[in-house]
Protein backbone atom coordinates (compact mmCIF):
# COMPACT_ATOMS: atom_id res chain seq x y z
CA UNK A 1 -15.24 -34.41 -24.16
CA UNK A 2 -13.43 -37.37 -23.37
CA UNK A 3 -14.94 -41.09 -22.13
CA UNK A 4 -14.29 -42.16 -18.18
CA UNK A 5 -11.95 -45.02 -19.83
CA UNK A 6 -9.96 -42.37 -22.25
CA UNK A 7 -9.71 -40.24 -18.91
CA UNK A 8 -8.67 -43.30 -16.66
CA UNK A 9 -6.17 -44.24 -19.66
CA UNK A 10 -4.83 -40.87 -19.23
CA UNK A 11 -4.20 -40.66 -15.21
CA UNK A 12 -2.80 -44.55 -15.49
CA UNK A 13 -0.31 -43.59 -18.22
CA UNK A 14 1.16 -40.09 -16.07
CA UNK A 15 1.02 -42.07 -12.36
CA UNK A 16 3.43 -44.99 -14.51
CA UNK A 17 6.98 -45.30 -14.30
CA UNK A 18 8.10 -43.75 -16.16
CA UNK A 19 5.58 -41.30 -16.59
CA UNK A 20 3.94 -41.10 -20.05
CA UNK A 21 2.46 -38.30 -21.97
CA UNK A 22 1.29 -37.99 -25.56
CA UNK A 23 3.61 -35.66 -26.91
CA UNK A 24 6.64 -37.02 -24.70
CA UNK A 25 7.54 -34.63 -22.32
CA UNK A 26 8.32 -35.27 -19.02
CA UNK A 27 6.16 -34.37 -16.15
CA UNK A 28 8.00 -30.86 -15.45
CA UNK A 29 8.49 -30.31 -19.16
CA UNK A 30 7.13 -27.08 -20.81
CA UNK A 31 6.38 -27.01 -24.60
CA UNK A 32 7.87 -24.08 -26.43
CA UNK A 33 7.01 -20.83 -25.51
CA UNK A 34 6.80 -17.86 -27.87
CA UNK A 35 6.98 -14.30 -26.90
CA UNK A 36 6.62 -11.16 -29.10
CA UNK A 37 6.32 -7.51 -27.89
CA UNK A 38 4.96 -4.12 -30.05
CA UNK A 39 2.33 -6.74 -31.85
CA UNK A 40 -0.34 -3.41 -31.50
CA UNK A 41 0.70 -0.82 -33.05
CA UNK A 42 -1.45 1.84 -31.14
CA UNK A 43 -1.05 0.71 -27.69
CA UNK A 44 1.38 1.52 -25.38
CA UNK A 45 2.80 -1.94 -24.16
CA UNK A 46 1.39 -4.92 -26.04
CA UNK A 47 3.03 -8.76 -26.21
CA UNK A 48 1.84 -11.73 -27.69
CA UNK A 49 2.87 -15.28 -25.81
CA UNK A 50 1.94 -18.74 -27.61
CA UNK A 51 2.50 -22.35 -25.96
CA UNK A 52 2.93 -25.04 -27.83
CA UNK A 53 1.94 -25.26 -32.00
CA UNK A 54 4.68 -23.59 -33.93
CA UNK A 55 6.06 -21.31 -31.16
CA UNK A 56 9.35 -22.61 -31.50
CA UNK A 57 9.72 -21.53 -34.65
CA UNK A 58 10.76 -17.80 -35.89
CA UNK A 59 7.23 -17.22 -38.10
CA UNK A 60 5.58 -14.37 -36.65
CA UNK A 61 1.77 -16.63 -37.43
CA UNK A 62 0.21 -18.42 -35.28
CA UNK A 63 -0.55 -21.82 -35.88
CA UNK A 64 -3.98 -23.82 -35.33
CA UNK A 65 -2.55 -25.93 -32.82
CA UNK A 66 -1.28 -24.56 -29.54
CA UNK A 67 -2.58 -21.71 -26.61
CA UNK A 68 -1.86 -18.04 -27.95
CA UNK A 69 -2.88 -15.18 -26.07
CA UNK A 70 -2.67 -11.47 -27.14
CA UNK A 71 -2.42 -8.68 -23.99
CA UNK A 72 -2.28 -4.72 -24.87
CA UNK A 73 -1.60 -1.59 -22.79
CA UNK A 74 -3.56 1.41 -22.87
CA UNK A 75 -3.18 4.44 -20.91
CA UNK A 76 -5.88 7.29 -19.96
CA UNK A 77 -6.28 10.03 -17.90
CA UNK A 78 -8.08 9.59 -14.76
CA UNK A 79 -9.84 12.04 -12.60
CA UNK A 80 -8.82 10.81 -8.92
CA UNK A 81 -10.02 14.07 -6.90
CA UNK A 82 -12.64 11.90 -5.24
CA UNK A 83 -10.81 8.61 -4.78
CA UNK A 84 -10.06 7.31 -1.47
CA UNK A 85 -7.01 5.47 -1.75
CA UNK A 86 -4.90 9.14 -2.41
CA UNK A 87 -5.34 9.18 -6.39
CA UNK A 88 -2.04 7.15 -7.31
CA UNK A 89 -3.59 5.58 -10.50
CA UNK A 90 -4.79 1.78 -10.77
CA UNK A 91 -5.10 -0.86 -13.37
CA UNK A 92 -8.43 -2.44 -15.23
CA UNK A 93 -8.16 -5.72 -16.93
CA UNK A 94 -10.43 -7.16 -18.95
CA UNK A 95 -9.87 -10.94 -20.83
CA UNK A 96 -12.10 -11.68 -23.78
CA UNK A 97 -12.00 -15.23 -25.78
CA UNK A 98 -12.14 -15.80 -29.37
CA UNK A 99 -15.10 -18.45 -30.16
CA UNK A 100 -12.40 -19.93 -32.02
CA UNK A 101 -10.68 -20.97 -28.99
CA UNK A 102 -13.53 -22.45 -27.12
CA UNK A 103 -16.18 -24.12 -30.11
CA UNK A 104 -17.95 -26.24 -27.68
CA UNK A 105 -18.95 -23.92 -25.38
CA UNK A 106 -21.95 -22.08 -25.69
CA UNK A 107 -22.65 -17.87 -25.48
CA UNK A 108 -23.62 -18.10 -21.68
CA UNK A 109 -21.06 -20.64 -20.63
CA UNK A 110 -18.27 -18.40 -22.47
CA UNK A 111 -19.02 -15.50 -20.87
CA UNK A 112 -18.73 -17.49 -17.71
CA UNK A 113 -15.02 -18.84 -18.41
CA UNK A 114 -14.27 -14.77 -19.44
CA UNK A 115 -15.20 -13.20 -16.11
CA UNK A 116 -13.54 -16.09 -14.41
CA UNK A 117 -10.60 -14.94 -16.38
CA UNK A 118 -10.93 -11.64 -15.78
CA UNK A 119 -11.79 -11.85 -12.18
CA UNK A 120 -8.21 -13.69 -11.27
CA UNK A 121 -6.14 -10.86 -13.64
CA UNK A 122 -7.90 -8.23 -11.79
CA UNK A 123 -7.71 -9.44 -8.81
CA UNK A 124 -4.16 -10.14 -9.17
CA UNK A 125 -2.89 -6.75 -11.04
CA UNK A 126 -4.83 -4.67 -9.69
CA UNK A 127 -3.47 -5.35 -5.97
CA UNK A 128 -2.20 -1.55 -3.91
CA UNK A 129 1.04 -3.50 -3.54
CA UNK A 130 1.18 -3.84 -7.31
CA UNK A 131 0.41 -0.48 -8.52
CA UNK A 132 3.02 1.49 -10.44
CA UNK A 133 4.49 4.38 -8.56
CA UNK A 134 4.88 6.46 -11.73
CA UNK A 135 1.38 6.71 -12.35
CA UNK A 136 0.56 9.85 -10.46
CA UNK A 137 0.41 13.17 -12.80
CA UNK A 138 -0.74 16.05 -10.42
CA UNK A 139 -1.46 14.46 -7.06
CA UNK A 140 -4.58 13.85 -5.46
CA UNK A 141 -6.47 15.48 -8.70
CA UNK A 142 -5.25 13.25 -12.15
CA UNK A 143 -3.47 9.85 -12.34
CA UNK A 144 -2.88 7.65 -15.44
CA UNK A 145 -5.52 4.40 -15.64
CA UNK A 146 -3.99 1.50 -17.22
CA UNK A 147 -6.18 -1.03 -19.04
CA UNK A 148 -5.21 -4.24 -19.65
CA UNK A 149 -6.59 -5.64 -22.52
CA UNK A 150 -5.88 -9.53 -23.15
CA UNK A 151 -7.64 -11.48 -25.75
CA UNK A 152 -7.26 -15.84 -26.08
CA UNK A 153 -6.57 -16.56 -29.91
CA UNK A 154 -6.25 -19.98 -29.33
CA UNK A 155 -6.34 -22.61 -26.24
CA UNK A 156 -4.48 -26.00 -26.14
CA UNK A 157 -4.38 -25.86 -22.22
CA UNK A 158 -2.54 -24.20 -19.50
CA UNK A 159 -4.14 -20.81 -20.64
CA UNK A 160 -3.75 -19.22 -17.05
CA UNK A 161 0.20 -19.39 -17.39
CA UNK A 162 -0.30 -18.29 -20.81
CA UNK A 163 -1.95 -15.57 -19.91
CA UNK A 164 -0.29 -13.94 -17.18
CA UNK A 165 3.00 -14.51 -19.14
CA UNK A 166 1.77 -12.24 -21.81
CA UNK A 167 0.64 -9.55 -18.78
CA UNK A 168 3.65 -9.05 -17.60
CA UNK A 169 5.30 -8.90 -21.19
CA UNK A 170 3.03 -6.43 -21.96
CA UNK A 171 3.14 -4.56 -18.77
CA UNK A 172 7.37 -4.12 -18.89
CA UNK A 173 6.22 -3.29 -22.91
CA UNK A 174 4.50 -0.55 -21.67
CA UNK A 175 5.89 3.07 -21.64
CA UNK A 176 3.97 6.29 -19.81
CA UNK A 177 4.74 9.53 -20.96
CA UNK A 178 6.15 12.43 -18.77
CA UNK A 179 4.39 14.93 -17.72
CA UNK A 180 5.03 18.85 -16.02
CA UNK A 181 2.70 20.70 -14.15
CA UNK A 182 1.27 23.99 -15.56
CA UNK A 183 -0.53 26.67 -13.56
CA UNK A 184 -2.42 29.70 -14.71
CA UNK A 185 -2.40 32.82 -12.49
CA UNK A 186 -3.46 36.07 -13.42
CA UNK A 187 -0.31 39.32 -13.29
CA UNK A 188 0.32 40.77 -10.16
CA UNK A 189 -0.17 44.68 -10.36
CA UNK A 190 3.39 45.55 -10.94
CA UNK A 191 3.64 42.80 -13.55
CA UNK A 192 -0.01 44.78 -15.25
CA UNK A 193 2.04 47.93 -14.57
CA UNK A 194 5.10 47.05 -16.39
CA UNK A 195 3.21 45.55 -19.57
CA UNK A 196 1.07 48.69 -19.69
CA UNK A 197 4.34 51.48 -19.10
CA UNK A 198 5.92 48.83 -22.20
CA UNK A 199 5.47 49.88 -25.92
CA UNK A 200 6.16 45.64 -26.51
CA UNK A 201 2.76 43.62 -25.38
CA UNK A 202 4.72 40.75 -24.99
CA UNK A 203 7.19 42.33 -21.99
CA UNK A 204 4.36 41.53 -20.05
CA UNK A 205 4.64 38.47 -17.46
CA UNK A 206 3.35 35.20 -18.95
CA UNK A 207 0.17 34.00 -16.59
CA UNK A 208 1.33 30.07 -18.27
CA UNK A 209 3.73 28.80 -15.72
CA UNK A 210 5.36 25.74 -16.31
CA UNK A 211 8.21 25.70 -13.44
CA UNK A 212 7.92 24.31 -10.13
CA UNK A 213 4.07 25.00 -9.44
CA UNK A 214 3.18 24.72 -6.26
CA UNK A 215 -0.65 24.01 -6.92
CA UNK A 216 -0.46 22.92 -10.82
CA UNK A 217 -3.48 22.66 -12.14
CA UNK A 218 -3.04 20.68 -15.62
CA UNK A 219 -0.51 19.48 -17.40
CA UNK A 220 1.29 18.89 -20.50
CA UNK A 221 2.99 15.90 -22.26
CA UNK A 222 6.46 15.57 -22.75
CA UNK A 223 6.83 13.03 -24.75
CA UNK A 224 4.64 11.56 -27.60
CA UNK A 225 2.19 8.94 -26.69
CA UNK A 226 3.73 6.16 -27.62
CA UNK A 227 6.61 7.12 -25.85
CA UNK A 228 8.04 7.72 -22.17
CA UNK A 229 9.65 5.71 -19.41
CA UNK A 230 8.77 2.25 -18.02
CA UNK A 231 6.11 1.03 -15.43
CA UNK A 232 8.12 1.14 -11.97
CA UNK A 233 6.68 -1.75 -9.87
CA UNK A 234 6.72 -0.92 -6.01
CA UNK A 235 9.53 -2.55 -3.99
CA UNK A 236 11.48 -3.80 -7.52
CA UNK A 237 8.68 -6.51 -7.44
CA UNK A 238 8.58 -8.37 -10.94
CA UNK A 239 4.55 -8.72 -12.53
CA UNK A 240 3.04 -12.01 -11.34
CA UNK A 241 3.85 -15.04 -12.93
CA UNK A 242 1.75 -18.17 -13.02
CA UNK A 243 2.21 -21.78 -12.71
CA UNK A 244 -0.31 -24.69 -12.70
CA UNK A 245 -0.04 -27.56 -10.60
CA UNK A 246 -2.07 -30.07 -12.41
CA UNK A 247 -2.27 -32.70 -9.39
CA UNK A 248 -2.82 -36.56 -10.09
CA UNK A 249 -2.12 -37.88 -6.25
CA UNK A 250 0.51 -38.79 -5.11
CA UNK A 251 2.30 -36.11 -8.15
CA UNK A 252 1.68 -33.29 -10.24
CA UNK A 253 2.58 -32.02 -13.83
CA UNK A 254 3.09 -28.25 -15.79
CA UNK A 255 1.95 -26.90 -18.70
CA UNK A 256 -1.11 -29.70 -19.62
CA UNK A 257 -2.82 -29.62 -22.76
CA UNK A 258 -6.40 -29.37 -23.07
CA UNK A 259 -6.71 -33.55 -23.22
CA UNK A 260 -4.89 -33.69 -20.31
CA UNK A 261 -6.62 -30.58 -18.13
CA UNK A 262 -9.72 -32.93 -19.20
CA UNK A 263 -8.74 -36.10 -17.33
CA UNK A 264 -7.36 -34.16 -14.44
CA UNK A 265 -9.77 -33.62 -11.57
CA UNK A 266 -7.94 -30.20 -9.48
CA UNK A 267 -5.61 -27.80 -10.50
CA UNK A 268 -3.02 -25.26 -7.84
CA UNK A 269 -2.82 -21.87 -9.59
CA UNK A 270 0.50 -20.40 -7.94
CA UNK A 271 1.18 -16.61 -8.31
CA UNK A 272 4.03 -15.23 -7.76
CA UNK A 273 6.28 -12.03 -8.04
CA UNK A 274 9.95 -12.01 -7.58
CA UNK A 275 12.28 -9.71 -6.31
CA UNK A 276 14.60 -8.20 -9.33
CA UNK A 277 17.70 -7.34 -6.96
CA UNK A 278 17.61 -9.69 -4.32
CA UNK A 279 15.78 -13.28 -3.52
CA UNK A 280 12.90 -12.23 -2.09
CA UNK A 281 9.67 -13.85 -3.18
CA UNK A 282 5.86 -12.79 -2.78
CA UNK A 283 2.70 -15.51 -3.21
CA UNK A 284 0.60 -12.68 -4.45
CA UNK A 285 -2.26 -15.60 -4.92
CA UNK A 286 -3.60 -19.04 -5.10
CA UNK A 287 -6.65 -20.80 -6.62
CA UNK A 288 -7.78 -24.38 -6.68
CA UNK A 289 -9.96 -25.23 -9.63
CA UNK A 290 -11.39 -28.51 -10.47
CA UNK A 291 -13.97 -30.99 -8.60
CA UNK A 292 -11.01 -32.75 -6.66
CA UNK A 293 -9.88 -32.21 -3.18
CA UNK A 294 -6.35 -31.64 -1.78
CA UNK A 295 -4.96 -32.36 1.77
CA UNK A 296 -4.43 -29.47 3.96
CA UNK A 297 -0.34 -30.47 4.82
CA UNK A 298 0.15 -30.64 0.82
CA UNK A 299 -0.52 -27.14 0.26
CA UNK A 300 3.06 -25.30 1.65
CA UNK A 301 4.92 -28.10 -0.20
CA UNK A 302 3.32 -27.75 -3.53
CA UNK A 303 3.34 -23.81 -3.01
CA UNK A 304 7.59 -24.62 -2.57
CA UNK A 305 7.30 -26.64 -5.67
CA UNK A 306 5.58 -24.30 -7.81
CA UNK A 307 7.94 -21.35 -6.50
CA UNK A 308 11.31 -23.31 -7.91
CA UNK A 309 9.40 -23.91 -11.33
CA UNK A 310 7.97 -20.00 -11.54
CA UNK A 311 11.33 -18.83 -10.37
CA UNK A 312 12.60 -20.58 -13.69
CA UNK A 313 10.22 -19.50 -15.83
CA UNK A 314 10.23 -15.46 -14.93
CA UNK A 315 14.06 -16.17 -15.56
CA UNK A 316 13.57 -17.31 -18.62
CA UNK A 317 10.55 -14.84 -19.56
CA UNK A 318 13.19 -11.36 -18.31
CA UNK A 319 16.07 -12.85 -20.69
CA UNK A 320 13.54 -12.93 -23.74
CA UNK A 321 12.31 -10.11 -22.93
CA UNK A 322 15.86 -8.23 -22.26
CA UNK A 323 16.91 -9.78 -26.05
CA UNK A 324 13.39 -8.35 -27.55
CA UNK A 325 14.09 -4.88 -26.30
CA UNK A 326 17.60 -5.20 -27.18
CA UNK A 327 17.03 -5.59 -30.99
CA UNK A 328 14.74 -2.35 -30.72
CA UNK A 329 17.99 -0.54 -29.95
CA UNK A 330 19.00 1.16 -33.47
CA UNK A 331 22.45 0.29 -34.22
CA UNK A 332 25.03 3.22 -35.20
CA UNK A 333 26.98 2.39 -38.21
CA UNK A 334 30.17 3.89 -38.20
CA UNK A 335 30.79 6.83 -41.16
CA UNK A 336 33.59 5.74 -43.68
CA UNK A 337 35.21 8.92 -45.10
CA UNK A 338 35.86 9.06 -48.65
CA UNK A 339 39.60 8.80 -49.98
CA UNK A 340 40.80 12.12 -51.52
């Protein structure tokens, strides 16, 4: 906990000219941002993001120093024959915190920060207009249930960007696998008559159909579990990404460390998806946390702000993660024939 006067030093040094900050960034600078995908081995999307520490460096370790945050994908089968909302599959998150991350707070108070946590992912993912549209298997009676699993190894501040970054890592990590519809119906009579006028049992009609059932009622896997095609998000929407406005009137500041989130009375969290073929951009949510208060005819510019600096940063986020699945590609050597 820091003193009134280390927090007053704090707000005096960012509202200078020109600004100051401990570790010399500028106020729109983010530290180093590390993202890894396929850290789980039996999940089926998983990504790791850390801010800050040693994420600019190669080592797959984290460091002591910095905000790392672990997210993995698992898939189930759901029964959806009673649901209400048609059966297309949803999402469950969950966030749970090391007490490595947080050693001042107590038991109760940590449980606190992880529903908090969990409340704002939930809320966010688990939106209709979010919802994959490959997540039906046989309509109206069995979907696929995604949870989302994130855990916080480590928090040096701006933990909410940290951890929706690793979401949506994980989330275009993830791979469902295909399914086909089967359908058991008994032989007709001639089909009976046939198989009995046969000397070969097996000339009989099978009663497992696995073409173009009208009214399947299972299914079967067509691809191993770790294995399938991607999560298609509705309208070619990209996952949520998040950006804090840590707000010191008359400015603000990204990606604040947990001395500075200290000495700052109210933080803007910005969600927001973006449109992978065209410009098109959604607020898909907004939260003010903090004791301070902000001015009603500051909120649309700060929500234009934090759209130009999350617009940057989901840039940023699809060419890592385009260059991570890229090196998963096996390469084909070319065969060199042997001179005769």
């Amino acid at each position: 906990m820091l003193s009134k006067s280390e927090k007053s030093y704090i707000r005096t040094s960012l509202l200078s000219e020109p600004p100051l900050r401990a570790d010399g960034r500028s106020l729109l600078d983010f530290r180093g941002v590390a993202v890894e995908l396929g850290v789980t081995a039996l999940a089926n999307g998983s990504a790791r993001v850390r801010i800050g520490g040693d994420a600019g460096s190669e080592s797959g370790g984290g460091g002591v120093c910095g905000t790392e945050v672990l997210v993995a994908v698992k898939v189930e089968v759901e029964d959806v024959s009673g649901s209400v909302d048609g059966g297309k599959g949803r999402m469950a998150c969950n966030v749970s915190c090391s007490p490595a991350a947080y050693p001042s707070l107590t038991m109760l108070q940590l449980d606190d920060f992880q529903s908090d946590l969990t409340s704002i992912l939930d809320t966010t993912l688990g939106c209709s207009s979010l919802c994959p549209t490959n997540l039906s298997i046989i309509p109206r009676k069995k979907a696929w249930l995604l949870h989302v699993d994130a855990l916080v190894l480590a928090d040096d501040g701006n933990v909410y960007d940290a951890l929706f970054l690793a979401a949506a890592a994980a989330l275009h990590d993830t791979r469902i696998p295909r399914t086909r519809p089967i359908e058991y119906r008994p032989n007709n009579a001639r089909s009976q008559a046939s198989a009995d006028a046969s000397d070969d049992p097996m000339d009989g009609a099978s009663g497992l159909d696995t073409h173009a059932m009208p009214k399947a009622t299972d299914f079967e896997l067509m691809d191993y579990w770790d294995e399938g095609e991607p999560l298609v998000c509705p309208n070619g929407m990209s996952w949520p990404i998040c950006v804090t406005l840590n707000l010191v009137p008359p400015l603000f500041y990204l990606d604040a460390t947990t001395v500075e989130e200290d000495a700052t009375l109210t933080r803007l969290l910005l969600l927001y998806s973006f449109s992978t073929n065209s410009s098109n951009t959604r607020l898909q949510g907004m939260r003010l946390l903090g004791h301070g208060e902000v001015e009603a005819n500051l909120i649309k510019p700060l929500i234009r702000e934090g759209e130009k600096h999350a617009k940057h940063l989901n840039q940023s986020l699809f060419a890592k993660l385009k260059s991570e699945l890229t090196k998963r590609i096996p390469q084909i050597v070319p065969s060199t024939k042997r001179n005769k």
